[in-house]
Protein backbone atom coordinates (compact mmCIF):
# COMPACT_ATOMS: atom_id res chain seq x y z
CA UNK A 1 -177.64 37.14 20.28
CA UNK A 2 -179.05 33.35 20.12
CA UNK A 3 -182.16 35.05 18.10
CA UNK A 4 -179.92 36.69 15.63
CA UNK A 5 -177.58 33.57 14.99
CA UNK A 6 -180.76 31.73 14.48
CA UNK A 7 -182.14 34.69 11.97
CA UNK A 8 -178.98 33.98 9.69
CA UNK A 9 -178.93 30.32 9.54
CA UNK A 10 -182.63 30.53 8.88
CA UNK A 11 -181.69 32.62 5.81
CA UNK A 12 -178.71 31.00 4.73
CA UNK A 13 -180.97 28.03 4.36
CA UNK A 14 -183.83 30.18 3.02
CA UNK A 15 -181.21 31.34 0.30
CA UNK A 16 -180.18 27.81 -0.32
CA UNK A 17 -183.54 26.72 -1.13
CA UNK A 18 -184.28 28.62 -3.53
CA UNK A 19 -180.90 27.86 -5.76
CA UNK A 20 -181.48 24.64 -5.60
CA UNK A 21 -178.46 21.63 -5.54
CA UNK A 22 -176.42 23.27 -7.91
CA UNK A 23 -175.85 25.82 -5.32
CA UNK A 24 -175.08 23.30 -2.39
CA UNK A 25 -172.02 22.61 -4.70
CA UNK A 26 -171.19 25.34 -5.20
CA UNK A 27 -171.16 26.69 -1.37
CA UNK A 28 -168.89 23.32 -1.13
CA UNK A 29 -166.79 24.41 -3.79
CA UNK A 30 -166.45 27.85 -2.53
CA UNK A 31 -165.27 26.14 1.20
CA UNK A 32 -163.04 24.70 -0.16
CA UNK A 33 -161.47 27.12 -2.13
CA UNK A 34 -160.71 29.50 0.75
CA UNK A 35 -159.76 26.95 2.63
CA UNK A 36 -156.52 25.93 0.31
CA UNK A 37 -156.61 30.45 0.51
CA UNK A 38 -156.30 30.87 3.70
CA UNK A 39 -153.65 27.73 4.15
CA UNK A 40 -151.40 29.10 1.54
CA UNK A 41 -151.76 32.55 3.45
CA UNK A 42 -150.71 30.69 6.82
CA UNK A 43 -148.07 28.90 4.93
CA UNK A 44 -146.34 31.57 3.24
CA UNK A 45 -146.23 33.35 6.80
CA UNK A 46 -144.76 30.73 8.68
CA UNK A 47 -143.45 27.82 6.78
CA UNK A 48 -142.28 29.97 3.94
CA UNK A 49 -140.68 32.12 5.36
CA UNK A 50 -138.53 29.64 7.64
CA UNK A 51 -137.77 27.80 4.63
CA UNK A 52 -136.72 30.68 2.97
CA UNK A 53 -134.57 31.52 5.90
CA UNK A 54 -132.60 27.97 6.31
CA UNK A 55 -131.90 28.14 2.35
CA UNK A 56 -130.40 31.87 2.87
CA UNK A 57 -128.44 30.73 5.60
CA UNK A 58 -127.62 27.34 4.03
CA UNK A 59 -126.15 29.22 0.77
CA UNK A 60 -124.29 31.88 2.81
CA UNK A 61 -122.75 28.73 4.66
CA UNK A 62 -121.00 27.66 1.03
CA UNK A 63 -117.53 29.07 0.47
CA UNK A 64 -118.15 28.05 -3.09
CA UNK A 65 -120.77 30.12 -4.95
CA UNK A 66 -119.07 31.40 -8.56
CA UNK A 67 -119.05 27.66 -10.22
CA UNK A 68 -121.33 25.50 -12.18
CA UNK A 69 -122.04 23.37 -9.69
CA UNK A 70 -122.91 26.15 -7.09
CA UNK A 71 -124.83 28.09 -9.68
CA UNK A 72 -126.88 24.83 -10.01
CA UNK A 73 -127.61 24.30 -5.95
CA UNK A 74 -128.69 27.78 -6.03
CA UNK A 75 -131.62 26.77 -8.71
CA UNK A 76 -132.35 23.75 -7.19
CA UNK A 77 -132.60 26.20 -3.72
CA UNK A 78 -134.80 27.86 -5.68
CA UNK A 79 -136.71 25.54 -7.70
CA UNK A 80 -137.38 23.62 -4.22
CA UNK A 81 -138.76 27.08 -2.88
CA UNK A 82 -140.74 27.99 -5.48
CA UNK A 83 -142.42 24.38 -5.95
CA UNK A 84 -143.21 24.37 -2.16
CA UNK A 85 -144.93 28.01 -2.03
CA UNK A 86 -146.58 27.55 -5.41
CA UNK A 87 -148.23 23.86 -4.54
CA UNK A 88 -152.15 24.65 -4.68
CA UNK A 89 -152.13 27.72 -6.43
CA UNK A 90 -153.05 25.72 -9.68
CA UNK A 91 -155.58 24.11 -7.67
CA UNK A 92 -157.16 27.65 -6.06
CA UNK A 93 -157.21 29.21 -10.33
CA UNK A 94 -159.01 25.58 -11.26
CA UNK A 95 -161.78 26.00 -8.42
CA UNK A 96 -162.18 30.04 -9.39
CA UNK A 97 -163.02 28.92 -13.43
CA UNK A 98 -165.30 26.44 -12.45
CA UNK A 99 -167.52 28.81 -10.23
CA UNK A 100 -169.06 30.35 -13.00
CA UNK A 101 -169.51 27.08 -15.00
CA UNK A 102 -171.41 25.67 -12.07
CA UNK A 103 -173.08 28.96 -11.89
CA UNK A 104 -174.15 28.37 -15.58
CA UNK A 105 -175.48 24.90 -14.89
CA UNK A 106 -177.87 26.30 -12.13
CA UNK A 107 -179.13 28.35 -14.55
CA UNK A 108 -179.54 25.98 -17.21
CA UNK A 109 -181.87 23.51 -14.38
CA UNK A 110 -183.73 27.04 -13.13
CA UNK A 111 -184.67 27.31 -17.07
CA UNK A 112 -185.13 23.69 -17.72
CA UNK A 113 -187.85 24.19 -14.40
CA UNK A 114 -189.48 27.15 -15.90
CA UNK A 115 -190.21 25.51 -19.28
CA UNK A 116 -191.27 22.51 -17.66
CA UNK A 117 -193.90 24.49 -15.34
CA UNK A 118 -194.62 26.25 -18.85
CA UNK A 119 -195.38 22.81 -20.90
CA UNK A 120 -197.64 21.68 -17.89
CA UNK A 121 -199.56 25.10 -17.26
CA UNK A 122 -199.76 26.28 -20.73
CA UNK A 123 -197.06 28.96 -20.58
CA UNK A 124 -199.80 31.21 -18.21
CA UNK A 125 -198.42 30.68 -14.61
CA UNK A 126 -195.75 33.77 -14.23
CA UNK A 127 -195.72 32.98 -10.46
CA UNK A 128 -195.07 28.97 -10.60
CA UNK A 129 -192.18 30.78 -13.38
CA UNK A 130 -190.97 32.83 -10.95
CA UNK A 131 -189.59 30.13 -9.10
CA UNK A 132 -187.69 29.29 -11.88
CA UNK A 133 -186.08 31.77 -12.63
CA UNK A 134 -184.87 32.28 -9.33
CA UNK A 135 -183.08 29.50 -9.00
CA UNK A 136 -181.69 29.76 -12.51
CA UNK A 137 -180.57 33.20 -11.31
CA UNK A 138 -179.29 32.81 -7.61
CA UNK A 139 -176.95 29.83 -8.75
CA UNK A 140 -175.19 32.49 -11.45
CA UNK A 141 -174.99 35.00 -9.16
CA UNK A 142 -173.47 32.59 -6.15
CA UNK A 143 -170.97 31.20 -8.63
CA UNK A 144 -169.82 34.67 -10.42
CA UNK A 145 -169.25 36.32 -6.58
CA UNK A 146 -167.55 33.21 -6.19
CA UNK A 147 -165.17 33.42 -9.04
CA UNK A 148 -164.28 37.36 -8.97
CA UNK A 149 -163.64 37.43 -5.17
CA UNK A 150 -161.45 34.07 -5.81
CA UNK A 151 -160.05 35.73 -8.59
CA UNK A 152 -158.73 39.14 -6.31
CA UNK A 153 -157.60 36.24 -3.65
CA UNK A 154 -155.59 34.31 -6.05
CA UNK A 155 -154.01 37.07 -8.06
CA UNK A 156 -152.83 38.32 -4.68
CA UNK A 157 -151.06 35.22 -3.84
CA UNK A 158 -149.59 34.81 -7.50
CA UNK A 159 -147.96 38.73 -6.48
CA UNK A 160 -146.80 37.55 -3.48
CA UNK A 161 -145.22 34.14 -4.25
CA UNK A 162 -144.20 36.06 -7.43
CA UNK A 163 -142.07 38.56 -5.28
CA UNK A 164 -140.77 36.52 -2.53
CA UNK A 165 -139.37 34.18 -5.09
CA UNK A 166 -137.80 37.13 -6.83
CA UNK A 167 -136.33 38.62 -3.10
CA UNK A 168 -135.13 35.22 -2.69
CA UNK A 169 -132.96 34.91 -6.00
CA UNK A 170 -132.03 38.51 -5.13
CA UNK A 171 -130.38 37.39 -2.30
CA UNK A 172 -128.68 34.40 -3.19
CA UNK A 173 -125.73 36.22 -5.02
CA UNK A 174 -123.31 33.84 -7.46
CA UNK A 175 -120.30 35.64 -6.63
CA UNK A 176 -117.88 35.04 -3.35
């Protein structure tokens, strides 16, 4: 068990290597964005939804809901809801378009590093341009993995948040 744990950090650091610093960002990046995931996943399960049930219970408390002014504490009820679930999402679609980008960039230093070894070897050295092109291609493939799976992650939250926010004005009725 301590052999194999070794074995993968070995190779995670192997792997890092050979993308070069471009891909040390982007690992950071990527940590970061499913971290604010996962917290908006915990949040919609707990705090959400106990927000959610104090402003059902808080609108079914008023004896007034057919008049302007109760129309207008239901969309502030709602508003307040909806800016509280939907807080990082913005945030989570930013970090998923810049994956690629920094993707991109990795691949223009690999290729910047392969015509560089090609200007001081004469253009003959495929194996010193080998390197090269690995780490202009491990980078883009780090940062496109990165933005699709962040990119299935967020669209499911955008459903979610989407619905509940729907189930919520469903059941805030403006008649008594």
């Amino acid at each position: 068990m301590y052999f194999t744990f070794l074995d993968i950090v070995d190779s995670v650091n192997t792997f890092m290597v050979r993308g070069g610093n471009v891909l040390w960002i982007i690992a950071w990046l990527l940590l970061i964005k499913w971290s604010l995931i996962f917290e908006r996943i915990w949040f919609i399960n707990t705090i959400h939804k106990a927000n959610v049930k104090n402003t059902l219970a808080a609108w079914n408390a008023r004896t007034d809901t057919k008049s302007w002014s109760a129309h207008q504490i239901r969309t502030m009820m709602v508003s307040r809801i909806s800016l509280d679930v939907r807080s990082t999402l913005p945030v989570i679609e930013v970090l998923v378009t810049i994956c690629p980008l920094l993707g991109l960039i990795g691949t223009v230093t690999g290729m910047i590093e392969v015509f560089f070894v090609m200007s001081v070897s004469g253009g003959g050295d495929a194996k010193s341009m080998a390197g090269g092109v690995s780490k202009a291609t491990i980078p883009t493939m780090a940062g496109m993995v990165g933005a699709i799976s962040g990119i299935f992650a967020s669209n499911y939250l955008k459903t979610k948040v989407n619905r509940d926010i729907e189930l919520l004005e469903d059941h805030l009725p403006l008649t008594s």
